[in-house]
Protein backbone atom coordinates (compact mmCIF):
# COMPACT_ATOMS: atom_id res chain seq x y z
CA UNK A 1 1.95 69.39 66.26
CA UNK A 2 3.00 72.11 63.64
CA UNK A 3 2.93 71.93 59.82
CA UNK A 4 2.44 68.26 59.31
CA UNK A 5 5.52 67.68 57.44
CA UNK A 6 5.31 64.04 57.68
CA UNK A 7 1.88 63.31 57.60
CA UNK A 8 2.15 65.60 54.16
CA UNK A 9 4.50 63.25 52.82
CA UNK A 10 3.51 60.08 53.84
CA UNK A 11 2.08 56.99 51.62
CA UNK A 12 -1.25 58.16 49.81
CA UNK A 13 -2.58 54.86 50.98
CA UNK A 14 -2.29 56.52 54.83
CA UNK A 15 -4.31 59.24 53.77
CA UNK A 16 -6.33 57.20 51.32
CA UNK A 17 -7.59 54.35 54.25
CA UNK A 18 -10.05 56.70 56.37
CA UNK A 19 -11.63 58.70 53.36
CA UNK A 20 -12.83 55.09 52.14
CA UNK A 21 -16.34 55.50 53.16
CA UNK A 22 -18.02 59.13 53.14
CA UNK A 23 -21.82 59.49 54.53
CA UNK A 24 -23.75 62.74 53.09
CA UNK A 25 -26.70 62.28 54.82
CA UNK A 26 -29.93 62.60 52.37
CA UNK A 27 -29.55 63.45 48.95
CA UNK A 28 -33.12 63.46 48.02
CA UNK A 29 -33.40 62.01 44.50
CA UNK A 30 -30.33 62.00 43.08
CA UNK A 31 -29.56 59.18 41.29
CA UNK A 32 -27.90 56.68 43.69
CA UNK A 33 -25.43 55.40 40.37
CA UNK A 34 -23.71 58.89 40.64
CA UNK A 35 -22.48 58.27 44.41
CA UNK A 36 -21.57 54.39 42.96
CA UNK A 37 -19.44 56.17 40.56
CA UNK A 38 -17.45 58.68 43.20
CA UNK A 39 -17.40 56.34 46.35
CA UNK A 40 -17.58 52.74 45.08
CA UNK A 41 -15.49 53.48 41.62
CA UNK A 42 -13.63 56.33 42.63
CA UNK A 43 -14.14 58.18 39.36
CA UNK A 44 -12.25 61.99 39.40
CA UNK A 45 -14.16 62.27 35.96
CA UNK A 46 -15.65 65.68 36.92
CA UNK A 47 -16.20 66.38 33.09
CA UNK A 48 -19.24 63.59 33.21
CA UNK A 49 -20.26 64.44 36.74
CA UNK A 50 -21.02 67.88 35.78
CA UNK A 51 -23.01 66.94 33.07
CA UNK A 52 -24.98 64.53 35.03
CA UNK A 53 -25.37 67.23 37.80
CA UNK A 54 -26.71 69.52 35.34
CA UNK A 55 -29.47 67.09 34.07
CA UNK A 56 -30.42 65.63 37.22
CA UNK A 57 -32.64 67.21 39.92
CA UNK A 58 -32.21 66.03 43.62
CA UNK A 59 -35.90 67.84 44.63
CA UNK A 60 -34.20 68.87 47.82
CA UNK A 61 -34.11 72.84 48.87
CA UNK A 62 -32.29 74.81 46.42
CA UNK A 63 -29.06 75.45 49.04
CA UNK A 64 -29.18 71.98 50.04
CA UNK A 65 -29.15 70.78 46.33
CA UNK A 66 -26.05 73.38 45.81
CA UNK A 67 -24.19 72.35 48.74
CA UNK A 68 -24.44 68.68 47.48
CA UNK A 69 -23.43 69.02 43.94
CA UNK A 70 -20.72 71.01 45.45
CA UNK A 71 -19.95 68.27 47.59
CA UNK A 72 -19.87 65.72 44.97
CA UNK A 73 -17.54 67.65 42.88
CA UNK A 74 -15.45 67.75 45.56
CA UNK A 75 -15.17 64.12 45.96
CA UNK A 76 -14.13 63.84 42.42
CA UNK A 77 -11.69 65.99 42.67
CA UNK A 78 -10.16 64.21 45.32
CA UNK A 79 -10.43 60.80 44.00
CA UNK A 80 -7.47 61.81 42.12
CA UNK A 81 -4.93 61.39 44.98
CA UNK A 82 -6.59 57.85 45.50
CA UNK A 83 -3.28 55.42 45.57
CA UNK A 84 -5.07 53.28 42.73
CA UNK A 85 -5.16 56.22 40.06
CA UNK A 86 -1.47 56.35 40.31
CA UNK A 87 -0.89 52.30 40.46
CA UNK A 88 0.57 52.59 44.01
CA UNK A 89 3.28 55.37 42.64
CA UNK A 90 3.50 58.06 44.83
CA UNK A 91 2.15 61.43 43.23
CA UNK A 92 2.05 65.07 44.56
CA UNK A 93 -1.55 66.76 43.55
CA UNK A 94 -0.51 70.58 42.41
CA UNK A 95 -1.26 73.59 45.40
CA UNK A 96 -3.36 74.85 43.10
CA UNK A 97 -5.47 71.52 43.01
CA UNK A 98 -5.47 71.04 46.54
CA UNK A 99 -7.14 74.35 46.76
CA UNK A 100 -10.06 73.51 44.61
CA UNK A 101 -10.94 70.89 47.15
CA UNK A 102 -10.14 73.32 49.99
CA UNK A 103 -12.30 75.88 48.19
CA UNK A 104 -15.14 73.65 47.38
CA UNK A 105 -15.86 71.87 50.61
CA UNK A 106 -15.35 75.70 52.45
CA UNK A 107 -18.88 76.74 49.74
CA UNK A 108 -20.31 73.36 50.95
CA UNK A 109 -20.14 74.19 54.61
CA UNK A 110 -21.37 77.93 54.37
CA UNK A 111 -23.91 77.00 52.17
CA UNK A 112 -25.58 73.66 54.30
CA UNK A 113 -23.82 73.24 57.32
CA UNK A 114 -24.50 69.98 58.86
CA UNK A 115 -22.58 66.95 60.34
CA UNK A 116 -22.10 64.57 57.71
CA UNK A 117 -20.76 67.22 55.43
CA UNK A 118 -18.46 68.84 57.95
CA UNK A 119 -16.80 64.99 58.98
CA UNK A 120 -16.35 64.38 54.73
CA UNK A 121 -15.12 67.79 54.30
CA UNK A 122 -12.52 66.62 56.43
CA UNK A 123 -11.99 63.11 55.15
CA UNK A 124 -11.24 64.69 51.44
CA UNK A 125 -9.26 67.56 53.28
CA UNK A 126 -6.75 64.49 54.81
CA UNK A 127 -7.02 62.87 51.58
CA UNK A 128 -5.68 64.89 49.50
CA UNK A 129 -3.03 66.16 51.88
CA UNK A 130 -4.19 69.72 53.15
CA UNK A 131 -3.79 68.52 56.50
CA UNK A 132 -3.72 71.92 58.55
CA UNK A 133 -6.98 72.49 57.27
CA UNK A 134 -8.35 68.99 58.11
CA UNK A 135 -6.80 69.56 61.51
CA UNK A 136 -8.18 73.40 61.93
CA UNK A 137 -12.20 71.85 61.01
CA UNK A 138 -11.80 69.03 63.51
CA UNK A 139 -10.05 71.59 66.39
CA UNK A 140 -12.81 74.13 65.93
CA UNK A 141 -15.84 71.71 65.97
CA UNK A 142 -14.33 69.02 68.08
CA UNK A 143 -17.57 69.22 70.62
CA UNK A 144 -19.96 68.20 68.02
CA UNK A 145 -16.73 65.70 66.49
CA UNK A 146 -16.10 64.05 70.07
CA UNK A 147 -18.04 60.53 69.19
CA UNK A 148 -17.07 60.42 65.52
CA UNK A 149 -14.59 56.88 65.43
CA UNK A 150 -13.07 58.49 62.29
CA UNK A 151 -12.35 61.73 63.48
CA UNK A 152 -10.08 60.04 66.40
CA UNK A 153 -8.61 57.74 64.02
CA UNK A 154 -6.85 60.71 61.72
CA UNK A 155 -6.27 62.71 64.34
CA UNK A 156 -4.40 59.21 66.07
CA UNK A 157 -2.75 58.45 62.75
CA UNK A 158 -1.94 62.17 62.11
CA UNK A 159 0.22 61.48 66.26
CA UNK A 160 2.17 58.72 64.45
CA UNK A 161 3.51 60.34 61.83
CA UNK A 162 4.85 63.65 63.72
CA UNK A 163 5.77 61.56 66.79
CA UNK A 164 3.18 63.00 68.95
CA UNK A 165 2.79 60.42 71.63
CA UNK A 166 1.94 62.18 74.43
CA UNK A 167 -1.11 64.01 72.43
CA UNK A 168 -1.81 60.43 70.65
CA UNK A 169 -1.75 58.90 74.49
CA UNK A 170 -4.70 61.25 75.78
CA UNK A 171 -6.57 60.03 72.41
CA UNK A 172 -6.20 56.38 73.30
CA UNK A 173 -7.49 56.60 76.68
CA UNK A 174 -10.36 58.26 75.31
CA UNK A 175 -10.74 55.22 72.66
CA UNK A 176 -10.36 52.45 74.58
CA UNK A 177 -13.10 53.93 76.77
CA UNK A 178 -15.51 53.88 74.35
CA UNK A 179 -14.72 50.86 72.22
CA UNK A 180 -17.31 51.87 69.65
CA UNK A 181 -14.26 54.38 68.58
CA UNK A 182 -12.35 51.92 67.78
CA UNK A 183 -14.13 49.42 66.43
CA UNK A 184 -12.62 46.36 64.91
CA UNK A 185 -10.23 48.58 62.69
CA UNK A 186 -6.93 46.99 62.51
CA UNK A 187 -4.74 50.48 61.97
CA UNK A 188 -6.88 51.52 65.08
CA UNK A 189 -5.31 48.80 67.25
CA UNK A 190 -1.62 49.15 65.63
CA UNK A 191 -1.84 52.63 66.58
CA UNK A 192 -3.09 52.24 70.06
CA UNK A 193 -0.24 49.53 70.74
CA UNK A 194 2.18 51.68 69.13
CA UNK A 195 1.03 54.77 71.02
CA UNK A 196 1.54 52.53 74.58
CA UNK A 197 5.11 51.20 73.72
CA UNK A 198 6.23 54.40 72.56
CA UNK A 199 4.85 55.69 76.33
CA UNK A 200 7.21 53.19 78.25
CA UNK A 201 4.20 50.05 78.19
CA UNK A 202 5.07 46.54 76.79
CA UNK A 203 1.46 45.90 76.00
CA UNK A 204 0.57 41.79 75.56
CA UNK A 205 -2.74 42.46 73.71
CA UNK A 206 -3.27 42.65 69.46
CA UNK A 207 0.49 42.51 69.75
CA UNK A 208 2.37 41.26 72.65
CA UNK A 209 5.38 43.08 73.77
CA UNK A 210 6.61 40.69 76.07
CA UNK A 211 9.59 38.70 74.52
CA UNK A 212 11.59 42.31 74.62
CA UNK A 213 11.78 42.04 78.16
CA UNK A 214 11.60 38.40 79.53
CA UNK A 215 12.54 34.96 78.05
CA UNK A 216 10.13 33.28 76.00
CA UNK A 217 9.59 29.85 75.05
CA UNK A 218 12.07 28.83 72.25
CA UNK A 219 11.10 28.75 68.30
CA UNK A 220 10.61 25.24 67.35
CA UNK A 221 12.72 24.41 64.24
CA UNK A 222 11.67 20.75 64.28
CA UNK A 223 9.47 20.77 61.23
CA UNK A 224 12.40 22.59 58.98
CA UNK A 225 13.94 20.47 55.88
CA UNK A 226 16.58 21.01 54.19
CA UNK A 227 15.43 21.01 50.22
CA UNK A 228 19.13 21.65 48.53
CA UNK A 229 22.24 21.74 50.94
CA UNK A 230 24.57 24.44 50.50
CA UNK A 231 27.41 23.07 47.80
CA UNK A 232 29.53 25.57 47.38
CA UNK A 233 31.29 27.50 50.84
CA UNK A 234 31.40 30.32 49.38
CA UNK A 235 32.00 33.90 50.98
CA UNK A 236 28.92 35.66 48.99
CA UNK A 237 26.25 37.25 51.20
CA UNK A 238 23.36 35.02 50.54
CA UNK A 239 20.31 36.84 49.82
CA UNK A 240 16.94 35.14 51.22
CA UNK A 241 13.92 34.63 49.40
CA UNK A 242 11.10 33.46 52.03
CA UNK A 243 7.79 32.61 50.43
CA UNK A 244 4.85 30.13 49.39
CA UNK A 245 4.13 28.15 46.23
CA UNK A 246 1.81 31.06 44.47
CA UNK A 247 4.59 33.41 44.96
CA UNK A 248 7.46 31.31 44.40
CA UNK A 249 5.69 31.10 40.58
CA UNK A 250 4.22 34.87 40.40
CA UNK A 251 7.48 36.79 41.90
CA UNK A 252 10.41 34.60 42.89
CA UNK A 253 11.46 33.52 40.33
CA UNK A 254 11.59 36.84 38.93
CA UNK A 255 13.91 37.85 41.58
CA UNK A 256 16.03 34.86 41.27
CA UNK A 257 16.67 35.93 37.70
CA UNK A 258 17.24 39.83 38.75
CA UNK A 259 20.01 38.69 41.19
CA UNK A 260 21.43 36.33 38.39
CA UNK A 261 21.21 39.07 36.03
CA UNK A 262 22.72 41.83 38.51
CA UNK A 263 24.77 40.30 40.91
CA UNK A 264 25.66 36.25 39.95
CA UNK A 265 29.40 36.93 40.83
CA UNK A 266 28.64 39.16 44.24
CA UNK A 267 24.93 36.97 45.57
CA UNK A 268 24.43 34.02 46.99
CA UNK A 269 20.45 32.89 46.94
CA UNK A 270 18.82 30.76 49.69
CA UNK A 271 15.19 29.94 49.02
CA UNK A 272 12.89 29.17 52.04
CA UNK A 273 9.55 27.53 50.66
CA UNK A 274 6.55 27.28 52.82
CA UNK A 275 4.72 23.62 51.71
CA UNK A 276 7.19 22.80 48.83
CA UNK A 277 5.90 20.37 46.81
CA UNK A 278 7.40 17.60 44.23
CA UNK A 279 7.34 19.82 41.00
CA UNK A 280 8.98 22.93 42.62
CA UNK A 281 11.96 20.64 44.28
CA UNK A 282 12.44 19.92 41.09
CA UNK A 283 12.26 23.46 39.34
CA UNK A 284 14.58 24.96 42.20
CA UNK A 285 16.73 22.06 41.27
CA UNK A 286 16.90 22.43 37.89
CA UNK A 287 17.31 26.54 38.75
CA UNK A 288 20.32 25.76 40.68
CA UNK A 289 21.77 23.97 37.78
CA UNK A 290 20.89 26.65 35.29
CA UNK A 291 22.15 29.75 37.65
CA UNK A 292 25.03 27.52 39.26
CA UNK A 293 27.59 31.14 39.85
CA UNK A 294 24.46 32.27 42.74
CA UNK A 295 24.96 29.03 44.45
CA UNK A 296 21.16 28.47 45.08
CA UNK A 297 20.17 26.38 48.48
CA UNK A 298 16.57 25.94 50.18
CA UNK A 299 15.06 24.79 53.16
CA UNK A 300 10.81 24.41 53.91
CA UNK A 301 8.69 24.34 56.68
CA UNK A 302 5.15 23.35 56.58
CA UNK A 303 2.34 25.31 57.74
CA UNK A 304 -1.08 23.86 58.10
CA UNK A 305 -4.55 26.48 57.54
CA UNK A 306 -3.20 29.42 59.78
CA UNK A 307 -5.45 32.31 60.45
CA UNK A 308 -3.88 35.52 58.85
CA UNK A 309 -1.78 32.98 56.82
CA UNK A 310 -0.21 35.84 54.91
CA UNK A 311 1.33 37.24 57.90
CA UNK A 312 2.88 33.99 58.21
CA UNK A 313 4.73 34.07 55.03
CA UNK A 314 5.70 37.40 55.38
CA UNK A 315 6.89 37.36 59.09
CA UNK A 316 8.28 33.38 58.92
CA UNK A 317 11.40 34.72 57.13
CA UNK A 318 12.86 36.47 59.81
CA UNK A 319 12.60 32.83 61.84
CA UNK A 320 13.91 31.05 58.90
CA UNK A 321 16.98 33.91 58.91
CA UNK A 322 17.74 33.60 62.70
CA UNK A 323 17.76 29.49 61.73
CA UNK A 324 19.79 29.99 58.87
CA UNK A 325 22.64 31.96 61.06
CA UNK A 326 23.23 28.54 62.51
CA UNK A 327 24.30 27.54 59.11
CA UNK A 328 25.44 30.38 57.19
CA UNK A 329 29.20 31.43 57.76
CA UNK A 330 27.81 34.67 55.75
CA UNK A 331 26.43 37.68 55.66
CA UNK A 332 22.77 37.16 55.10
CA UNK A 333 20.39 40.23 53.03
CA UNK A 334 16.15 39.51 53.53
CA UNK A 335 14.61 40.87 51.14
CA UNK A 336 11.08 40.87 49.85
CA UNK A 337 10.12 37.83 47.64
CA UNK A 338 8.12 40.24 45.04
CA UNK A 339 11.02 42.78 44.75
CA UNK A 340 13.63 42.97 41.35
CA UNK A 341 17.64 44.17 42.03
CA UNK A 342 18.59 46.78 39.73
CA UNK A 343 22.23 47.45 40.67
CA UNK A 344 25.58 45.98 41.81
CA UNK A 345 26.10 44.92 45.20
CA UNK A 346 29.31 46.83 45.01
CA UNK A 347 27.48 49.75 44.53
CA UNK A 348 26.65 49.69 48.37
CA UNK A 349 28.78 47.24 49.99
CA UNK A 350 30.83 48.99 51.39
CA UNK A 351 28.39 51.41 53.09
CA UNK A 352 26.72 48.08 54.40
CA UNK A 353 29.78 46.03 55.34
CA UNK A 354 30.69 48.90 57.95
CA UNK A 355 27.99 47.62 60.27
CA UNK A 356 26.94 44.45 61.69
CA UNK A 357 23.03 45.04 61.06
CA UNK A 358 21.60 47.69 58.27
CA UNK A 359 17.95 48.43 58.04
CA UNK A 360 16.16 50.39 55.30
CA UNK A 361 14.26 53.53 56.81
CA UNK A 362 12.64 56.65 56.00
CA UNK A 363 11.75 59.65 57.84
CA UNK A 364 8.11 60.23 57.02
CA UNK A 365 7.20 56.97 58.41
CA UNK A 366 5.18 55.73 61.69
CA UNK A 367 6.39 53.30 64.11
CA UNK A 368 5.74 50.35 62.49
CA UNK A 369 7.56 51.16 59.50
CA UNK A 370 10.43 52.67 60.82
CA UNK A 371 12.66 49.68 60.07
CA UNK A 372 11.29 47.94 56.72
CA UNK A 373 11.38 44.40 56.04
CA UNK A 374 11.79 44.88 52.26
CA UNK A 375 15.67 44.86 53.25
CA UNK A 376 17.92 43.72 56.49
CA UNK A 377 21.52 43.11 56.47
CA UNK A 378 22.89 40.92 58.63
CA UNK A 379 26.44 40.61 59.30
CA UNK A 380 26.83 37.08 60.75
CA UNK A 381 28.21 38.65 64.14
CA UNK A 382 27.17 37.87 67.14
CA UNK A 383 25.91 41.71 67.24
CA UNK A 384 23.64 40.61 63.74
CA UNK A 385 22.74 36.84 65.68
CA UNK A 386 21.13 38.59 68.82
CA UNK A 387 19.30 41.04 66.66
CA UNK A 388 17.49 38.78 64.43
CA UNK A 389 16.95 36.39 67.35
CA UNK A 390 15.06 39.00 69.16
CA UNK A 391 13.26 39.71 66.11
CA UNK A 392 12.55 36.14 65.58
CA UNK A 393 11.20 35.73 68.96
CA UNK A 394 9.07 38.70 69.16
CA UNK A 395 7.23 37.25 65.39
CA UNK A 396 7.44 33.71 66.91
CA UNK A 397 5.54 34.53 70.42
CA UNK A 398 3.00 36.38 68.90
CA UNK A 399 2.40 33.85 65.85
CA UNK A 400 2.01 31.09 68.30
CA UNK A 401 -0.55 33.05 70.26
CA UNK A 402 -2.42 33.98 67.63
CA UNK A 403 -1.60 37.23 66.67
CA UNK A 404 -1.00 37.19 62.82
CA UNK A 405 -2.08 41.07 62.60
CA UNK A 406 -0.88 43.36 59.76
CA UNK A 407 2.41 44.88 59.84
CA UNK A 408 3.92 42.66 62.45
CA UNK A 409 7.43 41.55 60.93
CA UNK A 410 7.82 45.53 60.69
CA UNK A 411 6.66 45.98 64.41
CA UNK A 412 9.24 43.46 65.87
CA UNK A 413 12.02 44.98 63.59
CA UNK A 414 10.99 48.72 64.80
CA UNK A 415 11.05 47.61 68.43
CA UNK A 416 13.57 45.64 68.84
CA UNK A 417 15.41 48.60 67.06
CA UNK A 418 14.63 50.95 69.23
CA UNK A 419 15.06 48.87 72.50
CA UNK A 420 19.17 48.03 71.11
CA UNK A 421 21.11 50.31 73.61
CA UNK A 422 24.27 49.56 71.68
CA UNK A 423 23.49 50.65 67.97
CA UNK A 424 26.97 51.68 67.04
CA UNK A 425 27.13 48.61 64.82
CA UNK A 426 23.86 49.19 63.61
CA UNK A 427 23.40 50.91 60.13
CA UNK A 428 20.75 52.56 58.40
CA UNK A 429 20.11 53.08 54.56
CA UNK A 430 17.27 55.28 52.54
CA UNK A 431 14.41 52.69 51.94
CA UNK A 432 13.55 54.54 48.84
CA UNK A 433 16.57 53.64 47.52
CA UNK A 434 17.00 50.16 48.66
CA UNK A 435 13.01 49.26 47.94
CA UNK A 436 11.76 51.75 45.86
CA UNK A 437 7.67 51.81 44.76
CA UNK A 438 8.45 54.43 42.19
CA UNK A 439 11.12 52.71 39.82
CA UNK A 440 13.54 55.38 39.71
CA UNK A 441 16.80 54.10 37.04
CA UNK A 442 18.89 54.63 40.25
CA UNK A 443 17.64 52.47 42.65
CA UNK A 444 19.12 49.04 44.06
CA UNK A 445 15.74 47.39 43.58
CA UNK A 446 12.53 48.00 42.80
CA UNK A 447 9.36 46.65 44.88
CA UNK A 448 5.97 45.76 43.52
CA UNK A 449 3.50 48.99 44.72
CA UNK A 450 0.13 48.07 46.70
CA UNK A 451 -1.50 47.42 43.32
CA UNK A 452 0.19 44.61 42.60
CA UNK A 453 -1.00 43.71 39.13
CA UNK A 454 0.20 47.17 37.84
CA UNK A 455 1.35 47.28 34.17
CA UNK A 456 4.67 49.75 35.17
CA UNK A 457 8.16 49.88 34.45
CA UNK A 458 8.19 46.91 37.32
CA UNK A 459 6.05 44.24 35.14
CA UNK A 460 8.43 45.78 32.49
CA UNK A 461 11.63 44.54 33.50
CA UNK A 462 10.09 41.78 35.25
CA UNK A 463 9.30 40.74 31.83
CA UNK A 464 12.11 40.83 30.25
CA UNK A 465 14.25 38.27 32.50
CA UNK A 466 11.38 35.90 32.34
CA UNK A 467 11.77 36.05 28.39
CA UNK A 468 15.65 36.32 29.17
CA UNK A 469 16.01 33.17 31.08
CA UNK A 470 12.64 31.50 30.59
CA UNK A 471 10.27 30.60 33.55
């Protein structure tokens, strides 16, 4: 691996997830509030740090005290790039600001070299994106590193986003022989199953492999009801909205209204409703008869207490989609139930129609994201049918064995992707532009960022078509 390009660029929450908890060792009598503050609150106020710093008196050896008010600067610096200072946008810290951190954890080591400060100096190093010189600390003092779980983790992580797999496979079979390494850290597992696919392995563990290479037992579609039939045979794509009661209220509807507003003479909607209940049969209803031009339909399914019942809703559309195939003499767009369409479906139709399946991806992405389920265009083809039935199976054998693990709608998208020898009729399209976090004016639609209560240019327009058409 050589300049990090991707792992530069990826989501601040990648870089963000293994800098979460930092351990300085003893820091005497400092006032315990002040670490609160950086770790717990993740303040970058370095203004009101300094002042405290100046006031307060650890009692420890003058270089140690230095070396840890150094230290805590340095985390306050960093806590800038945290994902939830931005609101989930995605922001580039200046070189120049980077370098302050790179600076200030270099004094920290010279001047009280020990352990904990050498693993944190590379924690805020990854955070804030100076990943050579994250890399460069951990490659130098790798024999005191070798039994530090988060040291293998960014190094791991740092092997999915450049592609590394034969490096990342050496790491793994150094993990799983000391499980302590790995802990019970979901990313940890994702990565090691990833790492094992992507070296020829169908692993059946975490996430089971299997259905990409043998039959499995067929999805049972026996508890599916049809809500509102399909009135109108109409040659619209129908665009799928998959989700439960809470979001049906909190983002759905929004959507509904975005397509309406957008797209009422190019969309179809189809709403799939996880344990519908009397008063929203009767608000998608009286939708359809408000919005008649997007022709809205809806099926449920109910699902009882589920472990990792989020997973669920998320993955459960692409079994409702290879269900609806059956039904749908259409093409048929998933999308993401909390996203908002900006522009004309003209504006890429054409790019789309010229394939049988389109997927939204982006380069500076790991495995399990290299196909995102925020958008997938099917066809209706047989080419489109066998995709999303492989998909469907792959979600539906690992649901029913228990396996409702994060990221696993994107995981059965990226695989089956990649294990298609025929993708001449398979498309691809920038997933910045067809679900974009950072609400650029030019985007198709815009997707609610990992802080999901955000006040943004997303609530923004969200709020205007709910005062538009009403809720």
């Amino acid at each position: 691996m050589s300049n990090y390009i991707r792992m530069k660029s990826a989501n601040q929450y990648y870089r963000d997830i293994f800098s979460r908890e930092l351990r300085l060792g003893s820091i005497g009598e400092l006032d315990h509030e002040i670490l609160i503050d950086l770790i717990v609150r993740k303040s970058c106020d370095t203004y009101s740090l300094t002042k405290k710093l100046a006031e307060a008196s650890s009692n420890l050896p003058e270089q140690q005290d230095k070396a840890l008010k150094i230290m805590l600067n340095a985390i306050a610096l960093a806590n800038l790039a945290s994902n939830e200072k931005w609101e989930g946008l995605q922001v580039k810290l200046p070189s120049d600001y980077i370098q302050g951190v790179i600076n200030a954890v270099s004094d920290v080591l010279d001047i009280s070299p020990n352990l904990e400060y050498l693993v944190a100096s590379i924690q805020l190093l990854f955070k804030v994106g100076a990943i050579d010189e994250a890399i460069s600390l951990i490659e130098s003092n790798f024999s005191i590193l070798n039994d530090i779980p988060v040291i293998y983790k960014i190094l791991l992580l740092t092997c999915m986003f450049e592609d590394n797999y034969e490096y990342a496979l050496m790491l793994v079979k150094l993990m799983v022989a000391d499980s302590n390494l790995i802990g019970e850290d979901p990313l940890a597992m994702l990565m090691i199953v990833t790492t094992i696919f992507k070296n020829g392995g169908y692993p059946d563990d975490y996430i089971d492999f299997s259905s990409l290479r043998s039959k499995t037992e067929d999805i049972d579609y026996s508890g599916y009801q049809w809500v509102k039939n399909v009135d109108v045979d109409s040659v619209k794509p129908t665009v799928l909205i998959a989700c439960d009661l809470k979001y049906y209220y909190e983002h759905a509807i929004g959507l509904i209204y975005s397509i309406y507003d957008t797209n009422k003479n190019n969309l179809n909607v189809h709403l799939h409703i996880y344990n519908i209940d009397g008063k929203t049969v009767d608000d998608v209803i009286n939708k359809s008869k408000k919005l008649p031009e997007i022709n809205i339909s809806c099926t449920t399914e109910s699902i009882g207490f589920e472990q990792g019942i989020n997973v669920h809703y998320a993955c459960r559309r692409f079994i409702s989609a290879n269900y609806l195939q059956k039904f749908l003499n259409r093409p048929l767009i998933i999308v993401d139930a909390d996203c908002l369409i900006r522009k004309n479906w003209n504006t890429i139709k054409f790019d789309v129609s010229k394939y049988s399946v389109v997927l939204a991806q982006s380069e500076n992405t790991p495995f399990w994201e290299k196909a995102i389920a925020g958008f997938v265009y099917l066809d209706g083809s047989e080419y489109s049918r066998r995709f999303i039935k492989k998909v469907s199976f792959f979600i539906w054998n690992n649901l029913k064995k228990g396996n409702a693990v994060w990221f696993l709608d994107q995981v059965a998208l990226s695989a089956v992707m990649e294990k298609t020898s025929d993708q001449s009729e398979m498309g691809k399209i920038d997933a910045s532009f067809m679900c974009d976090v950072n609400h650029r004016d030019n985007s198709f639609s815009w997707v609610v960022t990992t802080i999901k209560d955000a006040k943004n240019r997303y609530s923004e327009y969200k709020d205007y078509l709910l005062g538009k058409y009403g809720y």
